[in-house]
Every structure is written in C-alpha cells, then in structure tokens.
PDB file of N, CA and C in Angstrom:
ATOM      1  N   UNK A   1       0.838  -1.184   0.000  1.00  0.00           N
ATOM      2  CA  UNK A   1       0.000   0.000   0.000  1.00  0.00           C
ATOM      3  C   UNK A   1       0.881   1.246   0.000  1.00  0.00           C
ATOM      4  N   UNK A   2       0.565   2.241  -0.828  1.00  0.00           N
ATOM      5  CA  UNK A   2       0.944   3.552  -0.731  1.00  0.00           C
ATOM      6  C   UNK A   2       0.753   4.438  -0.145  1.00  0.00           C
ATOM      7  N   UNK A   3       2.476   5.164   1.055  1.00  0.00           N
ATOM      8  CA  UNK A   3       1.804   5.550   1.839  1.00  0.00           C
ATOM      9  C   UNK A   3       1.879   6.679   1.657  1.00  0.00           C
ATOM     10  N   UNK A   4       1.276   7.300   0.675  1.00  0.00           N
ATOM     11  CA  UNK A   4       1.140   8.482  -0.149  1.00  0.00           C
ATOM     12  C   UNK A   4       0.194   9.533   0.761  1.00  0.00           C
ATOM     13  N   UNK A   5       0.455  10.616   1.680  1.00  0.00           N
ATOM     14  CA  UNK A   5      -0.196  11.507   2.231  1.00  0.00           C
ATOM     15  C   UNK A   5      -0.707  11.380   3.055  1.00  0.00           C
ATOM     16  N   UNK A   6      -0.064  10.123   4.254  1.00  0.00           N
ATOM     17  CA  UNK A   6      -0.295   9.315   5.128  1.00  0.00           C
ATOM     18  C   UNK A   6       0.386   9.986   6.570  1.00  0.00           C
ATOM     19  N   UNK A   7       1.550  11.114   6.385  1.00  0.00           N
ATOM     20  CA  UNK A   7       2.110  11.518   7.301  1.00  0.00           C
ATOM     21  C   UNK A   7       1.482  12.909   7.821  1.00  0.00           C
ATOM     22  N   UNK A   8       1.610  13.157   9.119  1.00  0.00           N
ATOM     23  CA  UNK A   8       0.893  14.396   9.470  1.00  0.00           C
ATOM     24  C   UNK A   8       0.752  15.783   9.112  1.00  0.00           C
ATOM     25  N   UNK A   9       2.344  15.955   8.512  1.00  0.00           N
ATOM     26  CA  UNK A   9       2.335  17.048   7.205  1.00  0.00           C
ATOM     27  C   UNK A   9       2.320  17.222   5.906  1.00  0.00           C
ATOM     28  N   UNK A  10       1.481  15.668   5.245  1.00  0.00           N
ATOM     29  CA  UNK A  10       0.944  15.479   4.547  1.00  0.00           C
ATOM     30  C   UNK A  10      -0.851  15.817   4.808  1.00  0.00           C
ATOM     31  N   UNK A  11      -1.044  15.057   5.855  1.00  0.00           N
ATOM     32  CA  UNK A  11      -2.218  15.824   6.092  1.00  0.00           C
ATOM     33  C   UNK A  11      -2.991  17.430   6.452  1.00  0.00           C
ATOM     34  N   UNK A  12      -1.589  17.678   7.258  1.00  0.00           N
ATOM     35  CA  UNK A  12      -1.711  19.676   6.980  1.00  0.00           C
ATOM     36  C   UNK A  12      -1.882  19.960   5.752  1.00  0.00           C
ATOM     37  N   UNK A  13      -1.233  19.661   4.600  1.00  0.00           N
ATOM     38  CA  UNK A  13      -1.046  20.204   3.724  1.00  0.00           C
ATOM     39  C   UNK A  13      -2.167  19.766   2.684  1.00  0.00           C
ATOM     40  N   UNK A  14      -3.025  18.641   2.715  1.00  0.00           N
ATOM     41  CA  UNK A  14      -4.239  18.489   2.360  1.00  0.00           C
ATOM     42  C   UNK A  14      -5.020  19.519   2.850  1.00  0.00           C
ATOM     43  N   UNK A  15      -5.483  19.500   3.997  1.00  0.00           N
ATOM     44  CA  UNK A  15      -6.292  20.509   4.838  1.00  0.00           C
ATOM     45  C   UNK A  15      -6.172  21.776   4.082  1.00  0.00           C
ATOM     46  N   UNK A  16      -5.183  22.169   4.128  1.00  0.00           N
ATOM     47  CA  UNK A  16      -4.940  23.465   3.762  1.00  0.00           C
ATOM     48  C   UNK A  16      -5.645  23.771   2.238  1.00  0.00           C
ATOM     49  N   UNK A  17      -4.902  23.040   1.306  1.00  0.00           N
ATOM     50  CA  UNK A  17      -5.244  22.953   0.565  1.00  0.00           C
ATOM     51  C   UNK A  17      -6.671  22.828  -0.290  1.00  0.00           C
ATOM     52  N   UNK A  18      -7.049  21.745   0.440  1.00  0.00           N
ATOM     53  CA  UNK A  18      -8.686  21.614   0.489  1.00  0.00           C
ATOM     54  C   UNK A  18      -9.733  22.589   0.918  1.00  0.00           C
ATOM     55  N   UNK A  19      -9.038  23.899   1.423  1.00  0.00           N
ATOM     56  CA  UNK A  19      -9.455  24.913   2.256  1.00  0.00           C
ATOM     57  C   UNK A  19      -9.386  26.035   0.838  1.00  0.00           C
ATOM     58  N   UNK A  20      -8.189  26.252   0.202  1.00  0.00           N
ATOM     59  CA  UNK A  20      -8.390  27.181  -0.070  1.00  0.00           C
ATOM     60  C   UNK A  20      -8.780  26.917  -1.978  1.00  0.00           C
ATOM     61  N   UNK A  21      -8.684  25.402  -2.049  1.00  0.00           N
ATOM     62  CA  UNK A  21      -9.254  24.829  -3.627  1.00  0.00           C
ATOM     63  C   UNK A  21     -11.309  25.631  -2.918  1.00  0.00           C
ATOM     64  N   UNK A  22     -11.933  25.305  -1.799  1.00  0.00           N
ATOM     65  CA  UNK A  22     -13.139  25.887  -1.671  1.00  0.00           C
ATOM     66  C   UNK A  22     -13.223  27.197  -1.926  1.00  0.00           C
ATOM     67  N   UNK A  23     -12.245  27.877  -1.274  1.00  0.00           N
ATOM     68  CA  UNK A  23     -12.304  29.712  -1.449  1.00  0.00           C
ATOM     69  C   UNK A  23     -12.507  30.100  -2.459  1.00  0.00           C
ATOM     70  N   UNK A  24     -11.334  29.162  -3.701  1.00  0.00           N
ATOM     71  CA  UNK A  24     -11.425  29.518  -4.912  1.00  0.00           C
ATOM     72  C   UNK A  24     -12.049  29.004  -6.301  1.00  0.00           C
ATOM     73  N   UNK A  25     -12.872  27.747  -5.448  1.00  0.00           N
ATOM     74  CA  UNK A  25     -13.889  27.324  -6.362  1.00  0.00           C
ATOM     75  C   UNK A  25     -15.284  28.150  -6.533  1.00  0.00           C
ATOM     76  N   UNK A  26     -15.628  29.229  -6.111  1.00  0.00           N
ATOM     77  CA  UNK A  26     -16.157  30.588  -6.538  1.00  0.00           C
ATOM     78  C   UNK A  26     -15.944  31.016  -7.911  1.00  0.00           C
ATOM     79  N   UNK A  27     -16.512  31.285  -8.718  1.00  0.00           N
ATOM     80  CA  UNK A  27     -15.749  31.618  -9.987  1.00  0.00           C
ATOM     81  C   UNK A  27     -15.460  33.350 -10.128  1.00  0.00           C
ATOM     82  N   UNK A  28     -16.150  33.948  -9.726  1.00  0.00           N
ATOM     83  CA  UNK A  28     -15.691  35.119  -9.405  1.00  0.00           C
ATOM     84  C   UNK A  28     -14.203  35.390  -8.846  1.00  0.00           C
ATOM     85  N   UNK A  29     -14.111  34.929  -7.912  1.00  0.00           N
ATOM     86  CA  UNK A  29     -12.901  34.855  -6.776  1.00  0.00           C
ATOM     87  C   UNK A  29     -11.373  33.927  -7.400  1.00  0.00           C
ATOM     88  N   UNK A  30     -12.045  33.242  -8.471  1.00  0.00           N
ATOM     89  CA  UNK A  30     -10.591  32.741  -9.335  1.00  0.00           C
ATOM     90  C   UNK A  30     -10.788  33.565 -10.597  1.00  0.00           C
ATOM     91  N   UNK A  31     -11.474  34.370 -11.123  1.00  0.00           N
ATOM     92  CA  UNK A  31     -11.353  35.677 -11.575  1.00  0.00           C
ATOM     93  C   UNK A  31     -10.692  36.391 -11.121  1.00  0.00           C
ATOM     94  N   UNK A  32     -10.822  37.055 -10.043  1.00  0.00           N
ATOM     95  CA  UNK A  32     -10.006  37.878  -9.328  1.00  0.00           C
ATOM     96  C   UNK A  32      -8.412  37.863  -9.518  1.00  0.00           C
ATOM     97  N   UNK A  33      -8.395  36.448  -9.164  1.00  0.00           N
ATOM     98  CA  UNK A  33      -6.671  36.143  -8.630  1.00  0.00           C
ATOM     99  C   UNK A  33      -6.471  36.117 -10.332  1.00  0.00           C
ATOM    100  N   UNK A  34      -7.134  35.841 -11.092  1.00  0.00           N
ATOM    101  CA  UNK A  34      -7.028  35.767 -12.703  1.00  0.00           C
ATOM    102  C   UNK A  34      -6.343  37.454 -13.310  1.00  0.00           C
ATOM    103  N   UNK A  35      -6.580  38.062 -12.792  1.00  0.00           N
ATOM    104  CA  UNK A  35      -6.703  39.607 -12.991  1.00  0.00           C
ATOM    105  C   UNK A  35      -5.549  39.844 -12.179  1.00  0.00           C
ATOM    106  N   UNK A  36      -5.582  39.559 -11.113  1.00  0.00           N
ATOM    107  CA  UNK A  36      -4.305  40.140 -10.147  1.00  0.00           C
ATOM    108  C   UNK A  36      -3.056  39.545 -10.751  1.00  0.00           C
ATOM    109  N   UNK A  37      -3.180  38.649 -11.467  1.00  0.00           N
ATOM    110  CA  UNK A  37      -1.549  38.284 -11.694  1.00  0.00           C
ATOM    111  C   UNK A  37      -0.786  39.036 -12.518  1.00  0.00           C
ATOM    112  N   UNK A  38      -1.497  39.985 -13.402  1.00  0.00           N
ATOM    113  CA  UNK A  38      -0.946  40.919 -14.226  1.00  0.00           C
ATOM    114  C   UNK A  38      -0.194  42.397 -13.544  1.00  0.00           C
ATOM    115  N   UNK A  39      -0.801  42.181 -11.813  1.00  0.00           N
ATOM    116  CA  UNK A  39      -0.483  43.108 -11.645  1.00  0.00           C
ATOM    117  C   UNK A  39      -1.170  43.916 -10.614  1.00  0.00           C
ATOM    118  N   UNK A  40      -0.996  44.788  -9.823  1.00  0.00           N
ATOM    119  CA  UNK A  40      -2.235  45.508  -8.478  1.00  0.00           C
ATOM    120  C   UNK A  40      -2.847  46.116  -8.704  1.00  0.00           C
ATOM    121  N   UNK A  41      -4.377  46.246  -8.347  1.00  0.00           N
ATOM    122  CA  UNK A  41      -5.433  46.636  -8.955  1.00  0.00           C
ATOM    123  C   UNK A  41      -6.270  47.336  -7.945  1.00  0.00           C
ATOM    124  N   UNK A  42      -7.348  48.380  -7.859  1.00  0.00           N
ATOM    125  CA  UNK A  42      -7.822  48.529  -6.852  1.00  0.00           C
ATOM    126  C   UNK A  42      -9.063  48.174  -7.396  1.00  0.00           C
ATOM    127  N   UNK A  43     -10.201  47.754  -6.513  1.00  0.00           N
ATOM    128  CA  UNK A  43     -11.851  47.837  -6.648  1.00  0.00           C
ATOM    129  C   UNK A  43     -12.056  48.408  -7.496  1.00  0.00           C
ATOM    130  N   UNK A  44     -11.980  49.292  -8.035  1.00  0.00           N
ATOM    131  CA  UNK A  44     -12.765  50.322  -8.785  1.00  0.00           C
ATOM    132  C   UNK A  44     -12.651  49.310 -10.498  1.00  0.00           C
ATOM    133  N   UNK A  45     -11.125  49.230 -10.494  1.00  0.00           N
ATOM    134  CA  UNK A  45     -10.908  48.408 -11.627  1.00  0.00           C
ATOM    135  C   UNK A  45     -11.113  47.053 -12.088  1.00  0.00           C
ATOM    136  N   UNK A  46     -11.064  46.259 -10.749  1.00  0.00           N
ATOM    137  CA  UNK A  46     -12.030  44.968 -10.707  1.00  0.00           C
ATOM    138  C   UNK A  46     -13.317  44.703 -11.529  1.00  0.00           C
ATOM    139  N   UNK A  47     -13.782  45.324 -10.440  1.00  0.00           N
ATOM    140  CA  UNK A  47     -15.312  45.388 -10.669  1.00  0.00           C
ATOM    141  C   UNK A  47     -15.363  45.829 -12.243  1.00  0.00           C
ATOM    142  N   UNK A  48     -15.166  46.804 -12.756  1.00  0.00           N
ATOM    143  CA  UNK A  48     -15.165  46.872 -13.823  1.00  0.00           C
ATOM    144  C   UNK A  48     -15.182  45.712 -14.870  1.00  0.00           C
ATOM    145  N   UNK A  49     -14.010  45.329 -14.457  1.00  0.00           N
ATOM    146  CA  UNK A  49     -13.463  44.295 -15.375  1.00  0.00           C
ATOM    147  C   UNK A  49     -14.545  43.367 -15.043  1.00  0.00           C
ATOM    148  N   UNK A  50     -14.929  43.196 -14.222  1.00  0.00           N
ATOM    149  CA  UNK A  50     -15.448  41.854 -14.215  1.00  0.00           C
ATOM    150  C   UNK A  50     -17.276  41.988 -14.198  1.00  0.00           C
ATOM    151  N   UNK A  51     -17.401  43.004 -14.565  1.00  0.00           N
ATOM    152  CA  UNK A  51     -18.715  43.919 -14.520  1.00  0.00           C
ATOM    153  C   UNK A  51     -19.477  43.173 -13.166  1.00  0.00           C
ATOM    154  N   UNK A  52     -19.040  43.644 -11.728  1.00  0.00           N
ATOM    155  CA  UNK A  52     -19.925  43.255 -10.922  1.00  0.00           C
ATOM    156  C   UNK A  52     -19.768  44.187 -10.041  1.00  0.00           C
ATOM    157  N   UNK A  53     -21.159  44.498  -9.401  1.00  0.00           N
ATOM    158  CA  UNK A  53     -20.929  45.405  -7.948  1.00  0.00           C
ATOM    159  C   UNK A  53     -19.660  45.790  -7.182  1.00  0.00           C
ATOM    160  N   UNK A  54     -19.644  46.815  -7.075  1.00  0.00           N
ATOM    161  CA  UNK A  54     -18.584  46.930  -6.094  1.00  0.00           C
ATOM    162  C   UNK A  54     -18.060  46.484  -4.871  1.00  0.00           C
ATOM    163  N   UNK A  55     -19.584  46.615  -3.680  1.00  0.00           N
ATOM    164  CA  UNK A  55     -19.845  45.785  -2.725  1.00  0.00           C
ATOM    165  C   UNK A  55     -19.519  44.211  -2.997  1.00  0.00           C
ATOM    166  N   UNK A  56     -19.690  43.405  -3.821  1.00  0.00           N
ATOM    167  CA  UNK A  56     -19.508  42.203  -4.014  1.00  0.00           C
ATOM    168  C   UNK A  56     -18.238  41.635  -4.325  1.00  0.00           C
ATOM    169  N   UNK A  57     -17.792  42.468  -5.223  1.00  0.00           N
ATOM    170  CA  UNK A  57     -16.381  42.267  -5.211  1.00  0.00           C
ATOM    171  C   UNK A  57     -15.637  42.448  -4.352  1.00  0.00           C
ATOM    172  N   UNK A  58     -15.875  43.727  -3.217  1.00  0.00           N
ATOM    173  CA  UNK A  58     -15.392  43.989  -2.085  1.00  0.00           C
ATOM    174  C   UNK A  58     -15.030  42.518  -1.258  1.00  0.00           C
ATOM    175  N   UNK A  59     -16.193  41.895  -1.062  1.00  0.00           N
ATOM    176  CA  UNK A  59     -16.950  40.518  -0.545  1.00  0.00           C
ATOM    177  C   UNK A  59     -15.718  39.793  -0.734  1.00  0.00           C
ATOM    178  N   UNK A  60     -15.329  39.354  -2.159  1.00  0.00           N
ATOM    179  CA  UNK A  60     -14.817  38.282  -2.496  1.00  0.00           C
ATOM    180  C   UNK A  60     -13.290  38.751  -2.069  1.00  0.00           C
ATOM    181  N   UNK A  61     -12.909  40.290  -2.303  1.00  0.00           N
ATOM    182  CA  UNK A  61     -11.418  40.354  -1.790  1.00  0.00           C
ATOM    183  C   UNK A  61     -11.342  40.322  -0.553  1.00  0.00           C
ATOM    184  N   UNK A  62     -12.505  40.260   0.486  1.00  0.00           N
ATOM    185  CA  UNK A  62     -12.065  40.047   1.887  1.00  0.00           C
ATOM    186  C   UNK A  62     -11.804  38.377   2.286  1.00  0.00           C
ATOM    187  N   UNK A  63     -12.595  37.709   1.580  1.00  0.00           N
ATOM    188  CA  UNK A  63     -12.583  36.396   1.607  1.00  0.00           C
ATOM    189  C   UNK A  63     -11.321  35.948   1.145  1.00  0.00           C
ATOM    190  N   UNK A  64     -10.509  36.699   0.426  1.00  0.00           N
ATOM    191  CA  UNK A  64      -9.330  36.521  -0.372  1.00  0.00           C
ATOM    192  C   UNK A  64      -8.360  36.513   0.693  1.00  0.00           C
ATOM    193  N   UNK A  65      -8.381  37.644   0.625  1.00  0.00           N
ATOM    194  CA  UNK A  65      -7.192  38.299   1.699  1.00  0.00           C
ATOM    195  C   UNK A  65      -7.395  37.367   2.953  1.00  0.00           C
ATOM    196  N   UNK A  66      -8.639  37.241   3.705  1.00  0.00           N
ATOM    197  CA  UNK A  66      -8.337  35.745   4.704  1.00  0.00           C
ATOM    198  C   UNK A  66      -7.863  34.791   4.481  1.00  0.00           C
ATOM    199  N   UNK A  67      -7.806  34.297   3.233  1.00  0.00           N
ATOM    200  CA  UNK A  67      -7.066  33.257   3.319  1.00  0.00           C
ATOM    201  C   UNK A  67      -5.730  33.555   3.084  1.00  0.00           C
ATOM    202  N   UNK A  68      -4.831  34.572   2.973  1.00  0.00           N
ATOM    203  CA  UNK A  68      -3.756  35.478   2.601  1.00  0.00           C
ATOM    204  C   UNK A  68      -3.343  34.883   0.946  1.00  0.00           C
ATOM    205  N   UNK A  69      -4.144  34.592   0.344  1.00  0.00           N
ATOM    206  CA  UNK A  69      -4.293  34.639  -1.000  1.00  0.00           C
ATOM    207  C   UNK A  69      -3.669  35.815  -2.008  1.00  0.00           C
ATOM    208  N   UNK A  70      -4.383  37.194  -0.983  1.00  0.00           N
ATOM    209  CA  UNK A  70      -3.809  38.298  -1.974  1.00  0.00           C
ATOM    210  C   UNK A  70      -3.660  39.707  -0.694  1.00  0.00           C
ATOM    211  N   UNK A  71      -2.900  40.506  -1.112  1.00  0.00           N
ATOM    212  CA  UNK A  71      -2.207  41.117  -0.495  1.00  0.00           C
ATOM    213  C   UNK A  71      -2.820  42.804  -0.756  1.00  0.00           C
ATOM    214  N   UNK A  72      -2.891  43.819   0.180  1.00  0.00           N
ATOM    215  CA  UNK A  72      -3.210  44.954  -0.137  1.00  0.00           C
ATOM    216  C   UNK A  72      -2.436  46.141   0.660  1.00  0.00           C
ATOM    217  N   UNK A  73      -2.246  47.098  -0.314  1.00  0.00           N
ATOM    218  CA  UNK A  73      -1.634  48.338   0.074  1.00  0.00           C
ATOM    219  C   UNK A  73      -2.781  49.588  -0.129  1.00  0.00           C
ATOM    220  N   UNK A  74      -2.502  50.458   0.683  1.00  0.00           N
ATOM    221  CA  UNK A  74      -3.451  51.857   1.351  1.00  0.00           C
ATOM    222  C   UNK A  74      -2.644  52.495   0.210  1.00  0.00           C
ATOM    223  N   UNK A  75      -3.261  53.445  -0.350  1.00  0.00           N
ATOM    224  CA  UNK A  75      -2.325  54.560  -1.416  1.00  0.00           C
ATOM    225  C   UNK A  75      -3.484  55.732  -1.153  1.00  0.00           C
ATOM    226  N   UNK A  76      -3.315  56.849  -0.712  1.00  0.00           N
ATOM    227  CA  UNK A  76      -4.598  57.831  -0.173  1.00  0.00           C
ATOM    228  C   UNK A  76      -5.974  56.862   0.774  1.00  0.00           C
ATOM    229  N   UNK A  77      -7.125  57.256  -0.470  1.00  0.00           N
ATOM    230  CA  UNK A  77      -8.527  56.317   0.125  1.00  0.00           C
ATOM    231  C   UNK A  77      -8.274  55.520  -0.704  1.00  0.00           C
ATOM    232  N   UNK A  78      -7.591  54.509  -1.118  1.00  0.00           N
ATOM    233  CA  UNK A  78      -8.020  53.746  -1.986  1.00  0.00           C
ATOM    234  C   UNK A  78      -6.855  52.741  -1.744  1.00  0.00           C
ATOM    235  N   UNK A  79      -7.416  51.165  -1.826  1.00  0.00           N
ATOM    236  CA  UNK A  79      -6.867  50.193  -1.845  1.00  0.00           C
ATOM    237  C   UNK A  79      -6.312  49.192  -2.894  1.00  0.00           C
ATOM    238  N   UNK A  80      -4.791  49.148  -3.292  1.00  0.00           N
ATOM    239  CA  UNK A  80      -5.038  47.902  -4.238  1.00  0.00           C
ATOM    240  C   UNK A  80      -4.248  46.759  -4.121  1.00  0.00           C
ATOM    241  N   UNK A  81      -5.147  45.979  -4.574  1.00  0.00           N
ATOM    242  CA  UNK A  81      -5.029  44.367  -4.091  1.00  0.00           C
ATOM    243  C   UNK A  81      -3.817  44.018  -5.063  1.00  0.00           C
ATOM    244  N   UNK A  82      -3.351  42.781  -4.958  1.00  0.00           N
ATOM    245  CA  UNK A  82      -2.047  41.871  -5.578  1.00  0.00           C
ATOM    246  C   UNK A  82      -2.008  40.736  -4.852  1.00  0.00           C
ATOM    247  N   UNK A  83      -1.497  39.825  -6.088  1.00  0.00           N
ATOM    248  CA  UNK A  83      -1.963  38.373  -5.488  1.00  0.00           C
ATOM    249  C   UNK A  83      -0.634  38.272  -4.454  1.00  0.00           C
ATOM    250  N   UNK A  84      -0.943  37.227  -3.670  1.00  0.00           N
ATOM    251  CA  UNK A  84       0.315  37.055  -2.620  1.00  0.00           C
ATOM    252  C   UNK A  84       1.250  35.599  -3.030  1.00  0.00           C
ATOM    253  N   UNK A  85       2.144  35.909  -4.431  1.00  0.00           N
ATOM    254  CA  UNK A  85       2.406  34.881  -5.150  1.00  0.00           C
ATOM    255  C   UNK A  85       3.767  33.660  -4.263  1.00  0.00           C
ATOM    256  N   UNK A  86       3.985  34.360  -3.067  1.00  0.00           N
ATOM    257  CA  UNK A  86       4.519  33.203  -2.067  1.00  0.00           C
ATOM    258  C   UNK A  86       3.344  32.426  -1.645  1.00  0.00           C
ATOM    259  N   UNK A  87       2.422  32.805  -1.208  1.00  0.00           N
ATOM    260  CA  UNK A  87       1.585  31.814  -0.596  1.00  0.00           C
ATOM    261  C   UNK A  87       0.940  31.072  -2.149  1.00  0.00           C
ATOM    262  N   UNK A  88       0.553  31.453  -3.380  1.00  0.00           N
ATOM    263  CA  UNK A  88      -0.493  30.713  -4.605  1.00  0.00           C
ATOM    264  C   UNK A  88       0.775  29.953  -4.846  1.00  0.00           C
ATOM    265  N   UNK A  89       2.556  30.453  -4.674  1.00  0.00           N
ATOM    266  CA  UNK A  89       3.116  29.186  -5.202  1.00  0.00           C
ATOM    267  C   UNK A  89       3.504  28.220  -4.361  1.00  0.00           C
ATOM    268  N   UNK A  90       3.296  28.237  -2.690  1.00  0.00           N
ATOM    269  CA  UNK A  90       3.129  27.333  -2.204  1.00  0.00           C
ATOM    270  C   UNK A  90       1.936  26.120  -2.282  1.00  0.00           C
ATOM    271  N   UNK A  91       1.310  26.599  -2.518  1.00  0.00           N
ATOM    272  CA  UNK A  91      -0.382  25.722  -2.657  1.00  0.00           C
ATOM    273  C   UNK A  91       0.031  25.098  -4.260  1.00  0.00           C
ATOM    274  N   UNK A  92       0.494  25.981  -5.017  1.00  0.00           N
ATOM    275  CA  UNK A  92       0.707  24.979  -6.470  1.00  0.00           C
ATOM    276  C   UNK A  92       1.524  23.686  -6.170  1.00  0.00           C
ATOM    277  N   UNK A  93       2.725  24.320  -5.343  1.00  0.00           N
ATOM    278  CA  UNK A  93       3.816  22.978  -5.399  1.00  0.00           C
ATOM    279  C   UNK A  93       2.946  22.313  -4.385  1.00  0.00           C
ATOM    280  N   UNK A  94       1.902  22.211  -3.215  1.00  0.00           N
ATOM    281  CA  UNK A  94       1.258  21.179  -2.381  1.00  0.00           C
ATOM    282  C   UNK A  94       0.981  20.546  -3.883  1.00  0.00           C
ATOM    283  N   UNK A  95      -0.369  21.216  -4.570  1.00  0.00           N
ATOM    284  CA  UNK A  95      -1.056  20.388  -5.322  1.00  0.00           C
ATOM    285  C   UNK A  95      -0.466  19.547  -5.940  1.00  0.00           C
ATOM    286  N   UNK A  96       0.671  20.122  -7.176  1.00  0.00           N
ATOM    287  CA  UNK A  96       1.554  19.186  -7.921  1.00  0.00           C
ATOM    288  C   UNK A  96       2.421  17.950  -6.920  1.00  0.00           C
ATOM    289  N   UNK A  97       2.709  18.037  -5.762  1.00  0.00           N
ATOM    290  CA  UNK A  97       3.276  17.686  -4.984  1.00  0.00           C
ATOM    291  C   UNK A  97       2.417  15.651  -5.064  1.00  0.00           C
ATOM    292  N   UNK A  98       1.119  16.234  -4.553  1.00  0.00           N
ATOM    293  CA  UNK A  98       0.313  15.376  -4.156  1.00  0.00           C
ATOM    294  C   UNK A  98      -0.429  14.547  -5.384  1.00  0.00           C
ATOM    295  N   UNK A  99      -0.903  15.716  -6.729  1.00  0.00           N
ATOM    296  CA  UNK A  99      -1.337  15.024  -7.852  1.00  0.00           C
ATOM    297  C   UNK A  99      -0.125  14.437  -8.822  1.00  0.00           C
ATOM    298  N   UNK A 100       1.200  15.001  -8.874  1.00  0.00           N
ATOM    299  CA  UNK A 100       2.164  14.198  -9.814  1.00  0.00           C
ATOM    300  C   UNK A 100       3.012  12.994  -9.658  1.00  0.00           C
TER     301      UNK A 100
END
C-alpha cells in the first residue's frame, strides 16, 4: 500500500489545501486572482473588469485576503489588491506535490 499523504504534514497540507481549492472554487474569486496576476489593482478596476458590484467584489477580496491569498496596500482612500504569489506558489507545489 501507498503511503502516499499518510504523514501528518501530509495531512496539513491536504487541509490546507482543500481549504483554499473551496475559497477559490467561486468563480468570481478565481477571476479575481485571474486579474491580479498581471499586476495591483484597486476595486474600482475589478469590478469593472469583471462587470460586478462593487460591494460584491469587495466581498470576495475580503474572503481573499483571509485566506492570505492576496495582499493589499493603502495609497490615499483607496486600496489595491495583488496576489500574494509566495503563498499561490506554495499551494501549487502542495497540489503538484500530491497530484504528480
């Protein structure tokens, strides 16, 4: 038998994982991070892009940012987001880790 993901930081790293494959099985919210990789963006330009409420999008970057998915800086009143590409390329190498 294979003891493939059988050890306890194999199982963290499921957990985790399995945590934030939910966050971003939203399709909006893997939009988002879709958009952020080009680069930091604030709300205003999101939403745009993705023609949805402001409030809602708001929604999905707080949900983001909890999971420290994506990252934000204050510039006056206005906030813009960027993905947090230490933590999306840790979760890639879990996944590939576990599916290759």
């Amino acid at each position: 038998m294979n003891n493939c993901c059988n050890s306890q930081n194999d199982k963290k790293e499921i957990t985790g994982l399995a945590q934030i494959l939910n966050i971003i099985s939203e399709p909006n919210r893997l939009k988002i991070l879709c958009l952020l990789k080009s680069g930091a963006k604030c709300v205003c330009e999101i939403h745009e892009s993705l023609d949805l409420k402001q409030n809602l999008v708001s929604h999905h970057l707080k949900t983001l940012k909890d999971a420290d998915l994506i990252n934000y800086k204050k510039k006056g009143k206005w906030k813009h987001y960027s993905l947090n590409r230490k933590k999306v390329k840790k979760f890639k190498n879990i996944f590939n880790k576990l599916l290759t």
